[in-house]
N, C-alpha and C. Protein backbone atom coordinates (compact mmCIF):
# COMPACT_ATOMS: atom_id res chain seq x y z
N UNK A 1 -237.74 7.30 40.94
CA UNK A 1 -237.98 5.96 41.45
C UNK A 1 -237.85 4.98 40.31
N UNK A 2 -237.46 3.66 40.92
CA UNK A 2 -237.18 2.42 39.79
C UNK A 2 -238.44 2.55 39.06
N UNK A 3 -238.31 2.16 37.66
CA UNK A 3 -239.32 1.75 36.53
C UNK A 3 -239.63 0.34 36.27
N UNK A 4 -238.83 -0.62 36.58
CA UNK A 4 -238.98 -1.85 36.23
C UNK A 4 -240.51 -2.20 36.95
N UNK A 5 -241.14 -2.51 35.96
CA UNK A 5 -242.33 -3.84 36.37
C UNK A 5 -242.46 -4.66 37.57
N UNK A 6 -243.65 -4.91 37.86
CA UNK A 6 -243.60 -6.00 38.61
C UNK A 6 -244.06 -7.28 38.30
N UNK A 7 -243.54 -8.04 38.76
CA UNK A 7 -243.44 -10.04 38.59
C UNK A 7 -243.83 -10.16 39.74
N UNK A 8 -244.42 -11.19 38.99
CA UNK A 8 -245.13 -12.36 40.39
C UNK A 8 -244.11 -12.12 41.82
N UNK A 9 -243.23 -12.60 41.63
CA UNK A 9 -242.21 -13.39 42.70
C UNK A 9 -242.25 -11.46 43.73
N UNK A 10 -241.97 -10.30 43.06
CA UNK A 10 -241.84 -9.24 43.57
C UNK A 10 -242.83 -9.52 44.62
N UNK A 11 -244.25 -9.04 43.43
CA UNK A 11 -245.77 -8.82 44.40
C UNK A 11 -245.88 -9.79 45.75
N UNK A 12 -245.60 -11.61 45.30
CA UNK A 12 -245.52 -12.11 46.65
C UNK A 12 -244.69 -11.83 47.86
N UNK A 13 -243.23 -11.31 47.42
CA UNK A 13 -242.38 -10.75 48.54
C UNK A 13 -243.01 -9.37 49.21
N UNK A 14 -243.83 -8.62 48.66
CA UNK A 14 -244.29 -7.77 49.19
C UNK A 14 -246.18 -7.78 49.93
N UNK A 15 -246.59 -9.22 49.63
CA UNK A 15 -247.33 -9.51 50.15
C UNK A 15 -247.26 -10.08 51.27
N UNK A 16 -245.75 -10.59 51.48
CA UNK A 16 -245.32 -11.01 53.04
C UNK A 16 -245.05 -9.95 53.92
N UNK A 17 -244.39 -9.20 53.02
CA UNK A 17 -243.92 -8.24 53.90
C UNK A 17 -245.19 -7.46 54.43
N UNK A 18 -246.88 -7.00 53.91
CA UNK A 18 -247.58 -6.71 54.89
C UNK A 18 -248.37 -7.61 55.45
N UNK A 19 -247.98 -9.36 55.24
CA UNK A 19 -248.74 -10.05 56.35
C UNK A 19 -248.00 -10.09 57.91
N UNK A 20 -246.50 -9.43 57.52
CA UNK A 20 -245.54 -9.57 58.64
C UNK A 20 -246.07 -8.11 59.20
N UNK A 21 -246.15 -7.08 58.49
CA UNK A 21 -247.08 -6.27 59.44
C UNK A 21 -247.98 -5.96 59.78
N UNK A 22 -249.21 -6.82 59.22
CA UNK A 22 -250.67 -6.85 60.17
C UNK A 22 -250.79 -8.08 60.40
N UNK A 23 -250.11 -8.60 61.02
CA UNK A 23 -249.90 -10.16 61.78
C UNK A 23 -251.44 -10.69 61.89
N UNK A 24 -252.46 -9.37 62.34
CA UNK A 24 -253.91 -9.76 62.73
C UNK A 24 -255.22 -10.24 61.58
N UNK A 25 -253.93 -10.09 60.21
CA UNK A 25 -254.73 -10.19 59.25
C UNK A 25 -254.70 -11.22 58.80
N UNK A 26 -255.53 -11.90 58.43
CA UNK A 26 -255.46 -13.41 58.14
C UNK A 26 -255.63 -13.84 56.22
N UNK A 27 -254.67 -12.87 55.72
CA UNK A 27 -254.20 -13.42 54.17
C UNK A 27 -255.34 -13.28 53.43
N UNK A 28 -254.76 -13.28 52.10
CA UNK A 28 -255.67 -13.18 51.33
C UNK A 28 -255.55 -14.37 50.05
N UNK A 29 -257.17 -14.85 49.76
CA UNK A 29 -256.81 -16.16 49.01
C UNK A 29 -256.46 -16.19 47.71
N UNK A 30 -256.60 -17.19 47.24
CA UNK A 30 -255.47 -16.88 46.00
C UNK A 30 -256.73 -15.65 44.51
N UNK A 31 -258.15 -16.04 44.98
CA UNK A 31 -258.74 -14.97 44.19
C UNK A 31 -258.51 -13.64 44.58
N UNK A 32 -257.94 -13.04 45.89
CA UNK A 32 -257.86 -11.78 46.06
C UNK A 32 -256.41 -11.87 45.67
N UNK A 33 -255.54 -12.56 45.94
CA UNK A 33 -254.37 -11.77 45.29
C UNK A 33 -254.22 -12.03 44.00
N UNK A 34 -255.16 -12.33 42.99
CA UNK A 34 -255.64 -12.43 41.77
C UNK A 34 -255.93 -10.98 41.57
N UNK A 35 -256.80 -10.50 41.97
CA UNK A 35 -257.13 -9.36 42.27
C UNK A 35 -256.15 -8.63 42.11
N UNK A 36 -255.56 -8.30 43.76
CA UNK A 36 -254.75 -7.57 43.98
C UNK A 36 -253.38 -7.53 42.97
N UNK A 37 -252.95 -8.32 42.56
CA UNK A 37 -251.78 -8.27 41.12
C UNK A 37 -252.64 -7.57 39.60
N UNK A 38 -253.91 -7.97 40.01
CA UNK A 38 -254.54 -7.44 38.28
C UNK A 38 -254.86 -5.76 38.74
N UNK A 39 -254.85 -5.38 40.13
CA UNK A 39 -254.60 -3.55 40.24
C UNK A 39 -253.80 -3.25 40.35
N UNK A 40 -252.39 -3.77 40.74
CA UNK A 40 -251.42 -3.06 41.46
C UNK A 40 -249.88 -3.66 40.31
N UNK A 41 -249.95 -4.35 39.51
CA UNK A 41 -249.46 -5.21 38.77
C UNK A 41 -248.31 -4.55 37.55
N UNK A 42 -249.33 -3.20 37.10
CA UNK A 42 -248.78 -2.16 36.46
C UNK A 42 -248.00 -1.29 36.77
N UNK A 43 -247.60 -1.30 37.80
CA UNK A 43 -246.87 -0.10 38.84
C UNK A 43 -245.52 -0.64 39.24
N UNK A 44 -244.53 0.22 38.87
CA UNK A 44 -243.00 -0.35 39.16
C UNK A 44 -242.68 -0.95 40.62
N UNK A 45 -242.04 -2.02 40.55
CA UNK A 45 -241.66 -2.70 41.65
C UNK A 45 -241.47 -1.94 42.85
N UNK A 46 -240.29 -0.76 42.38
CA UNK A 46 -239.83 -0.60 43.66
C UNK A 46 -240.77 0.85 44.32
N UNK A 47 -241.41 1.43 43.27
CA UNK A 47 -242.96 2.26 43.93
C UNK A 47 -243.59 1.39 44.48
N UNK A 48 -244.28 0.14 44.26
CA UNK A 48 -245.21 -0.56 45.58
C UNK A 48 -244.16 -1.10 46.57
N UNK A 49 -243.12 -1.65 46.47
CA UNK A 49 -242.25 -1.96 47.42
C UNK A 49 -242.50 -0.99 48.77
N UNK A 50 -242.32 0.57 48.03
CA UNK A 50 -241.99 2.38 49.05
C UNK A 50 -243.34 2.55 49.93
N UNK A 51 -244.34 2.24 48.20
CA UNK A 51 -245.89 2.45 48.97
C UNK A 51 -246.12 1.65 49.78
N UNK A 52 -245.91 0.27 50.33
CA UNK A 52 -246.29 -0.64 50.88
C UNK A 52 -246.15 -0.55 52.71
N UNK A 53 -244.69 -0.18 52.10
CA UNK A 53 -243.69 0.88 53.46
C UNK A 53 -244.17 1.61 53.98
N UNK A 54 -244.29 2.84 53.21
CA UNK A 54 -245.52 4.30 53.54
C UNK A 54 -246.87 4.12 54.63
N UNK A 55 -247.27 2.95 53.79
CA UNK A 55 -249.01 2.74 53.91
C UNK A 55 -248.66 2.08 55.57
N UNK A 56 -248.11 1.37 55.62
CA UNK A 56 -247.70 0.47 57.02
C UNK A 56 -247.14 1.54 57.82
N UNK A 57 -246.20 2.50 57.45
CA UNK A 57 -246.25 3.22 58.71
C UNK A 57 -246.97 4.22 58.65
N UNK A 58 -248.06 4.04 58.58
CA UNK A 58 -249.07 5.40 58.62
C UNK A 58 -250.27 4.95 59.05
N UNK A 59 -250.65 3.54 58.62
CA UNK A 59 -252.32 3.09 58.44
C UNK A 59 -251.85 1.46 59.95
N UNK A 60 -253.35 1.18 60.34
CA UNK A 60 -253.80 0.27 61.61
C UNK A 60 -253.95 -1.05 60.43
N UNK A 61 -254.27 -0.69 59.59
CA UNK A 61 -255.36 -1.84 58.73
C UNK A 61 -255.08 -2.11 57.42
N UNK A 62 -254.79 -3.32 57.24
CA UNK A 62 -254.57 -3.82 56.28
C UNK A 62 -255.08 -3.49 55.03
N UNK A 63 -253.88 -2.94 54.10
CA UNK A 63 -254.68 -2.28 52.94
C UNK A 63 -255.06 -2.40 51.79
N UNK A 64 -256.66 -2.17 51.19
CA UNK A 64 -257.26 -2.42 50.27
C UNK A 64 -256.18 -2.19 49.00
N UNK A 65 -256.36 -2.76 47.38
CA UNK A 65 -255.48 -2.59 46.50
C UNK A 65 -255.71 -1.32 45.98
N UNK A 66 -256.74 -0.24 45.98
CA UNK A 66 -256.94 0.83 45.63
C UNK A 66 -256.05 1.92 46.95
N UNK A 67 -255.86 1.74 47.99
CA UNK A 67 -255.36 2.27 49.00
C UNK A 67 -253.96 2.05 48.42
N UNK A 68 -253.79 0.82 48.09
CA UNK A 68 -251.93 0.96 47.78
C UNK A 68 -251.55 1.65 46.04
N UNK A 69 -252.56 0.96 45.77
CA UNK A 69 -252.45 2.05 44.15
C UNK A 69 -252.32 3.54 44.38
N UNK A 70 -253.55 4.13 45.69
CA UNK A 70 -253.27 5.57 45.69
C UNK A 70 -251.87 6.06 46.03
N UNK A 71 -251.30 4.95 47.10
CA UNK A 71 -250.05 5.55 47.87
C UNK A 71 -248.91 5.85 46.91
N UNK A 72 -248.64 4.51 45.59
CA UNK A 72 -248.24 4.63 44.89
C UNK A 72 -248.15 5.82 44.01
N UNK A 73 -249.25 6.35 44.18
CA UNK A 73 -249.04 7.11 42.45
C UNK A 73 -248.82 8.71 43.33
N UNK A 74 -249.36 8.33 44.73
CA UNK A 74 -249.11 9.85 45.66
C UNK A 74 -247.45 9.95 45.34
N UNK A 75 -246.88 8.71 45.62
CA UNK A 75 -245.33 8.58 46.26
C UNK A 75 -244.55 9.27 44.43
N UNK A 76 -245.16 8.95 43.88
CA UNK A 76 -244.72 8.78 42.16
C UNK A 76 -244.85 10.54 41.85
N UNK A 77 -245.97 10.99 42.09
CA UNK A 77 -246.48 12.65 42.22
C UNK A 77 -245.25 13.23 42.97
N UNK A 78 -245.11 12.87 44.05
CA UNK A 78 -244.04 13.83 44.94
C UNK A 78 -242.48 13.10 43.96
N UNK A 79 -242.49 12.27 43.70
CA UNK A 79 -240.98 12.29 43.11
C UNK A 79 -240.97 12.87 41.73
N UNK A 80 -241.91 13.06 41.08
CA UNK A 80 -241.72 13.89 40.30
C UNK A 80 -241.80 15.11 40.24
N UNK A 81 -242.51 15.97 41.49
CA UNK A 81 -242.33 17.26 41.55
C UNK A 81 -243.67 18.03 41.43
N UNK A 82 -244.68 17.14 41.36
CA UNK A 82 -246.34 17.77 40.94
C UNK A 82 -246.36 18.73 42.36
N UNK A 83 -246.70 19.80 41.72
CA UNK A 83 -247.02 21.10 42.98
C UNK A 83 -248.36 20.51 43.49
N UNK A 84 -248.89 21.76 44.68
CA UNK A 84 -250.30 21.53 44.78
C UNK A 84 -251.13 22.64 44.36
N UNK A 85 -252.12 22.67 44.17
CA UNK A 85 -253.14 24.25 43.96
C UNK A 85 -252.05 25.35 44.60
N UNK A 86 -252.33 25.20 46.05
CA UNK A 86 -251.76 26.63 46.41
C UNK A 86 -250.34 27.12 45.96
N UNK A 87 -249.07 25.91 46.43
CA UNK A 87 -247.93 26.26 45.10
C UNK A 87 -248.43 26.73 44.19
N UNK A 88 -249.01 26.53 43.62
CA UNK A 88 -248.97 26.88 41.83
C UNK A 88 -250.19 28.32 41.85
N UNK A 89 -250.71 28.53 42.73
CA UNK A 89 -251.06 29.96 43.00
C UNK A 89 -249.67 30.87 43.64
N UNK A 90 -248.96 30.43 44.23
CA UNK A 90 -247.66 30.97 45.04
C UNK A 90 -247.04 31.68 43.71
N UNK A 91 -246.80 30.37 42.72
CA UNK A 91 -246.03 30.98 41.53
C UNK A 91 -246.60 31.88 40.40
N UNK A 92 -247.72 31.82 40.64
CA UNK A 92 -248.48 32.23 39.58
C UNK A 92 -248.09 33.84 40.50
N UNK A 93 -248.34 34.33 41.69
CA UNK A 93 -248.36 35.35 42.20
C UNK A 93 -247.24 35.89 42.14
N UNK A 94 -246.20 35.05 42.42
CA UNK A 94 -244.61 35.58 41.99
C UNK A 94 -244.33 35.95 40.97
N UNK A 95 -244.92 35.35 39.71
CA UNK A 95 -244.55 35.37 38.50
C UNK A 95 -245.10 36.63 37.99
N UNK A 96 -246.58 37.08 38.58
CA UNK A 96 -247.31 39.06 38.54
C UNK A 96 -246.57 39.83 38.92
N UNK A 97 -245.77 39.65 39.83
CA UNK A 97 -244.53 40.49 40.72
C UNK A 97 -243.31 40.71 39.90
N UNK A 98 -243.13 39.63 39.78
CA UNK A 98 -241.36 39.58 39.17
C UNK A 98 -241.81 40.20 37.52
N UNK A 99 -242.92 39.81 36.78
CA UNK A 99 -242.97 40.28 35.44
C UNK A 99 -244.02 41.20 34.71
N UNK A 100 -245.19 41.29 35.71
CA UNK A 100 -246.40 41.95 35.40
C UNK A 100 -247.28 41.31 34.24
N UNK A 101 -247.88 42.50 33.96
CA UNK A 101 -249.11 41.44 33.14
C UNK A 101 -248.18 42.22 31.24
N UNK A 102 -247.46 42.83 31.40
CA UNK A 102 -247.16 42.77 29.81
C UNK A 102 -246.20 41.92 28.89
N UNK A 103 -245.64 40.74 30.11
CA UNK A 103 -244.81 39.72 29.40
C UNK A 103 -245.45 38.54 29.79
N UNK A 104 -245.75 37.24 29.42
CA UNK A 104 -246.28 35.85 29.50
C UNK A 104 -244.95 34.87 30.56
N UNK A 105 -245.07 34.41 31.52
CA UNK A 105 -244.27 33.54 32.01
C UNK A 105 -244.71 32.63 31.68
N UNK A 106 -243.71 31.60 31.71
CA UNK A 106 -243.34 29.96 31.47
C UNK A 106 -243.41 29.52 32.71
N UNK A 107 -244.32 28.56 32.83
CA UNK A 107 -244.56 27.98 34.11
C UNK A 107 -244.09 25.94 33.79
N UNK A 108 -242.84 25.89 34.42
CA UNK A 108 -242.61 24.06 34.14
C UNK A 108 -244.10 23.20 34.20
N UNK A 109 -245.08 23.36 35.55
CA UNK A 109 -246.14 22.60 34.87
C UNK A 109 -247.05 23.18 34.17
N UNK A 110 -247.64 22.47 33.01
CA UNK A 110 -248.29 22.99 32.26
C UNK A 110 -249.39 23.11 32.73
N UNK A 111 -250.42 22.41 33.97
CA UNK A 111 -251.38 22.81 34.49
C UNK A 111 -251.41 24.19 35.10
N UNK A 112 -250.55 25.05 35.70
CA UNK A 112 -250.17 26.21 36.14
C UNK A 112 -251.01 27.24 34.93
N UNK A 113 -250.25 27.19 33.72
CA UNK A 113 -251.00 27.86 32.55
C UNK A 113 -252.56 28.07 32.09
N UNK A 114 -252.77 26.43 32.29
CA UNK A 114 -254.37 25.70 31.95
C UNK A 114 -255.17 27.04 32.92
N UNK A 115 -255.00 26.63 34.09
CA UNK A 115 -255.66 27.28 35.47
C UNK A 115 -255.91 28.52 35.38
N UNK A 116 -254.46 29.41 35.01
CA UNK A 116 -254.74 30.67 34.52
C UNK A 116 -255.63 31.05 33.59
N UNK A 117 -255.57 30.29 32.59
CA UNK A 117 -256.74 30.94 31.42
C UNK A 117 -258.16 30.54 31.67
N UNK A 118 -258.40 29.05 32.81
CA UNK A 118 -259.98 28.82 33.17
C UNK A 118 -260.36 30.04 34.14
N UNK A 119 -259.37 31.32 34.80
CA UNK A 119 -259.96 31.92 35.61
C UNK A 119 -259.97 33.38 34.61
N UNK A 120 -259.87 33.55 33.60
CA UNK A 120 -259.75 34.73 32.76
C UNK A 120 -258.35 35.22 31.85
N UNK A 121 -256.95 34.50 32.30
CA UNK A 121 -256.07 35.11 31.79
C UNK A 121 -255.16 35.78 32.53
N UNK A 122 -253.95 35.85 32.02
CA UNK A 122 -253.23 36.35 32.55
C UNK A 122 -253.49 38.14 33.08
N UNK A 123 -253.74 38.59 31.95
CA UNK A 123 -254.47 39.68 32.18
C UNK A 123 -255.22 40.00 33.48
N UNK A 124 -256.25 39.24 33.38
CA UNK A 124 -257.52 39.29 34.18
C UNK A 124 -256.46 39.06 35.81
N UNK A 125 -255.17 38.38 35.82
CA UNK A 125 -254.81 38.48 37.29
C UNK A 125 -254.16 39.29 37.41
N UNK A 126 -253.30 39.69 36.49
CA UNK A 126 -252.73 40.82 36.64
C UNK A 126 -252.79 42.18 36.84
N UNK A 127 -254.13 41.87 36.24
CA UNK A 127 -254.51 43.80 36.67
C UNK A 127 -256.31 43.66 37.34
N UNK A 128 -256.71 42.57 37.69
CA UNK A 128 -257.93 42.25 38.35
C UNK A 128 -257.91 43.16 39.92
N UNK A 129 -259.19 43.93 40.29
CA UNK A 129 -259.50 44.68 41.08
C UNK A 129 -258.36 43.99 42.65
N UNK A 130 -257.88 44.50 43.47
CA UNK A 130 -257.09 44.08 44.83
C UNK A 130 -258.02 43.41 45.71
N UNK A 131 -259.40 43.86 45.21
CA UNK A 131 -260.43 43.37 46.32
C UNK A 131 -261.10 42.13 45.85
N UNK A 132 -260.75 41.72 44.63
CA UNK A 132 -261.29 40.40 44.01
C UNK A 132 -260.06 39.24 43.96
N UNK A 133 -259.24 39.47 44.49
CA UNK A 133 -258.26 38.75 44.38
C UNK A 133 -258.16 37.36 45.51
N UNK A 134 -258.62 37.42 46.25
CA UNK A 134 -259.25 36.33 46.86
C UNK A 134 -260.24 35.56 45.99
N UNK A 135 -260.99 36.34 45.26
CA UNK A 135 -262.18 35.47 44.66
C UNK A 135 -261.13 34.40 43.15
N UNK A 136 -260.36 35.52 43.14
CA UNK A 136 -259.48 34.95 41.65
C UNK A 136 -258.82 33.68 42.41
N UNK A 137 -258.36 33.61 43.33
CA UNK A 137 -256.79 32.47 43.95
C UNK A 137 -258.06 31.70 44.32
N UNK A 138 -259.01 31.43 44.62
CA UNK A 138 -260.14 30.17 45.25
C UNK A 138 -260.26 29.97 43.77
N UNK A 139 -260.74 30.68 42.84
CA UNK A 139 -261.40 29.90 41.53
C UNK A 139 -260.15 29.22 40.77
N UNK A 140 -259.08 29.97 40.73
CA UNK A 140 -257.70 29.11 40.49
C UNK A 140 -257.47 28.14 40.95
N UNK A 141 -257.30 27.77 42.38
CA UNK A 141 -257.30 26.75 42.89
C UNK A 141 -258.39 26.03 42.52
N UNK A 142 -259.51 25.95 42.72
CA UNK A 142 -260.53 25.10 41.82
C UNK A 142 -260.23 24.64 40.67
N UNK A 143 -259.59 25.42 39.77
CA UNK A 143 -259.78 25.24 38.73
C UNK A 143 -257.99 24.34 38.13
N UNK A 144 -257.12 24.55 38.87
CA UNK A 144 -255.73 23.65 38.97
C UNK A 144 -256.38 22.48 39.78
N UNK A 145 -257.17 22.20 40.64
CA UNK A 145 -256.94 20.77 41.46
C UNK A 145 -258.25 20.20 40.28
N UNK A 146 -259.17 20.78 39.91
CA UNK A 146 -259.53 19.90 38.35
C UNK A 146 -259.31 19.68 36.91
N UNK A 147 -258.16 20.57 37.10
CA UNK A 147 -257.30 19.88 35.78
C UNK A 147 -256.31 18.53 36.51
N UNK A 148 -255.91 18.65 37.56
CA UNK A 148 -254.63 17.60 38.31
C UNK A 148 -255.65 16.62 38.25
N UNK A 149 -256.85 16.70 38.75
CA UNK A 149 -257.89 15.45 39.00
C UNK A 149 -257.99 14.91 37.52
N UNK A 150 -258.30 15.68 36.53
CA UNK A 150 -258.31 14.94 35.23
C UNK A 150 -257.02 14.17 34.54
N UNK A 151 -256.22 15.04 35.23
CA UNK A 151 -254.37 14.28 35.07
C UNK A 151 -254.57 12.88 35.47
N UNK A 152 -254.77 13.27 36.74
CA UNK A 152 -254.58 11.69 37.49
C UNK A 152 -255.54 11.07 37.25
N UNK A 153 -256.79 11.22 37.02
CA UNK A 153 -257.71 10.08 36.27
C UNK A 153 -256.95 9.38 34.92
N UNK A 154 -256.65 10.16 33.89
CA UNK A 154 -255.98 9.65 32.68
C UNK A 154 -254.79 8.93 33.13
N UNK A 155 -253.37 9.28 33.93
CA UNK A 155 -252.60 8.81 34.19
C UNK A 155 -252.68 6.99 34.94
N UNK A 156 -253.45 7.60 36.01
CA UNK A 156 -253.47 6.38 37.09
C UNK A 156 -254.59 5.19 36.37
N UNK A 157 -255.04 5.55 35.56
CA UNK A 157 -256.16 4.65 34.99
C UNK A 157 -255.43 2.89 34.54
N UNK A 158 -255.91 2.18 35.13
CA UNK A 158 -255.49 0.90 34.96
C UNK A 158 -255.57 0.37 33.23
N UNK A 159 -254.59 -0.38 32.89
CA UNK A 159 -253.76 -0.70 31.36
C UNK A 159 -255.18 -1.22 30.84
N UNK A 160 -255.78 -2.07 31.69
CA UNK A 160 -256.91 -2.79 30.60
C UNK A 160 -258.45 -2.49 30.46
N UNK A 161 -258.24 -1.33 31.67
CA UNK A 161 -259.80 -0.59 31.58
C UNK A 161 -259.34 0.52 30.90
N UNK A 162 -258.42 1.46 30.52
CA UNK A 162 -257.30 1.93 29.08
C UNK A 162 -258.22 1.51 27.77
N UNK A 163 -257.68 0.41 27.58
CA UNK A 163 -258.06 -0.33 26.59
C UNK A 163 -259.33 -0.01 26.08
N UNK A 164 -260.05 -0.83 26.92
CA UNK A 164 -261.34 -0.88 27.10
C UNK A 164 -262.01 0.25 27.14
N UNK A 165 -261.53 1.59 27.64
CA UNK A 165 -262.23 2.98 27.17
C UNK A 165 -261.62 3.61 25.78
N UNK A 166 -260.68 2.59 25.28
CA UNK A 166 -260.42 3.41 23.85
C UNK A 166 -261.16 2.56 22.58
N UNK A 167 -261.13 1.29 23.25
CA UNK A 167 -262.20 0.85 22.13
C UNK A 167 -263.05 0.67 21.84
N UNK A 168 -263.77 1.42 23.05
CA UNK A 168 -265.40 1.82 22.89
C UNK A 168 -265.61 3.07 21.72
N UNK A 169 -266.34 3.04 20.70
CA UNK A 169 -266.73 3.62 19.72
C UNK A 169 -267.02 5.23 19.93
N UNK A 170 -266.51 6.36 19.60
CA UNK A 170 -267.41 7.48 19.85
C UNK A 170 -268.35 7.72 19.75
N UNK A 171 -269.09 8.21 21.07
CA UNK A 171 -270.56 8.28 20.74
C UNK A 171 -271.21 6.78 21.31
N UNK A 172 -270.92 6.39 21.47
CA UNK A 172 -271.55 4.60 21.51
C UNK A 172 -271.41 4.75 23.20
N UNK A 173 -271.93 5.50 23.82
CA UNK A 173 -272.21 5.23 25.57
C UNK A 173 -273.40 4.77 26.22
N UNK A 174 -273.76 4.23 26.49
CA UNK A 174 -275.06 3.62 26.82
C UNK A 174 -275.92 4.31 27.53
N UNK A 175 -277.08 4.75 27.10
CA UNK A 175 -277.90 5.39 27.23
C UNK A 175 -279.55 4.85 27.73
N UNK A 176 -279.71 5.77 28.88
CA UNK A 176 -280.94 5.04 29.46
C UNK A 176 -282.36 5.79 28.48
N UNK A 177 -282.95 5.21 28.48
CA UNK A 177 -283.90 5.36 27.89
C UNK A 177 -285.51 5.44 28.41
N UNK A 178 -286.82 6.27 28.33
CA UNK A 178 -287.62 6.71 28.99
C UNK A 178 -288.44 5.55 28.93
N UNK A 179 -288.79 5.42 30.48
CA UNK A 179 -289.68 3.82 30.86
C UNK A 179 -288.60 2.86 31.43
N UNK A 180 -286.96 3.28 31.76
CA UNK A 180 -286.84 2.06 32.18
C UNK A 180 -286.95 2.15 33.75
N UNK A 181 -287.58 2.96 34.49
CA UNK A 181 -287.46 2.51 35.78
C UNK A 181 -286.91 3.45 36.35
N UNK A 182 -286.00 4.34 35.81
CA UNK A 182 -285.33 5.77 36.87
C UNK A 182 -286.21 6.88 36.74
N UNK A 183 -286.13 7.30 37.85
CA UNK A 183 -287.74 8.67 37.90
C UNK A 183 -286.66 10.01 38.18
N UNK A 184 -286.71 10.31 36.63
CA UNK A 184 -285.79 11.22 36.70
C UNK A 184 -286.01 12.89 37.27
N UNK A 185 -286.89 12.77 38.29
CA UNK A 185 -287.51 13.90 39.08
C UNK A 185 -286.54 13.77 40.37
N UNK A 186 -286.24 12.86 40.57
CA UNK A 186 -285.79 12.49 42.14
C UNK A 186 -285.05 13.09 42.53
């Protein structure tokens, strides 16, 4: 998908284009599409252009800027090829078959690898009991859709809250302190 940026003049052509399809929605003022350009602003033209598309033929209701950010970065995921958990258990299972556990496969995403070693290793699937092997592909999968979740937190993270979490100091997180009011029994 296109890379180019988005400009003003884009975001407003595509702000018509979903007042032309929720006719019932009555616009947004110039502080929300203040808003809405300071979330969606970072994201190539012609990905919110697709997402905008997507979201309209799928959704009743006019959509929030976090709803079109998600569609975006969904639409951005599938054009680049991001598997899901179970793919990447599929291959991981093919890859025991086709090579066994005494050679290492190369897996294109590198989360595929990660996953393997949070559930024990290649080893550990390769020659792990037949009757635990259900227990291995659930903790895999767990353990690939929270490395992808940490992907896409880092990735999708907006340019100036970026910033703003790198120039916070290590160590320097704000910390509650005993007496202020949270009853930490609850």
């Amino acid at each position: 998908m296109g890379r180019e940026l988005m400009d003003k003049e884009t975001f407003s052509q595509i702000l018509k284009v979903l007042a032309a399809a929720y006719p019932k929605f009555e616009g947004l003022d110039k502080e929300g599409m203040t808003a809405y350009y300071a979330i969606l602003g970072d994201l190539p033209a012609m990905v919110l252009k697709a997402s905008t598309m997507q979201y309209a033929s799928e959704h009743k209701w006019f959509p929030t800027a976090a709803e079109l950010r998600q569609t975006a970065f969904d639409l951005m995921d599938q054009a680049d090829g991001k598997i899901t958990a179970p793919e990447a258990w599929g291959k991981v299972c093919k890859a025991a078959s086709r090579i066994g556990h005494m050679r290492v496969p190369k897996f294109e995403d590198p989360l595929v690898w990660q996953a393997v070693e949070d559930v024990g290793g290649w080893r550990h699937i390769c020659l792990g009991p037949e009757d635990m092997m259900h227990t291995t592909r659930a903790r895999f999968i767990q353990a690939f859709e929270a490395r992808r979740k940490q992907e896409r937190a880092r990735t999708r993270m907006l340019p100036t809250v970026k910033e703003i979490v790198q120039a916070l100091p290590s160590g320097e997180r704000p910390q509650l302190e005993e007496g202020d009011g949270v009853d930490r029994c609850a």
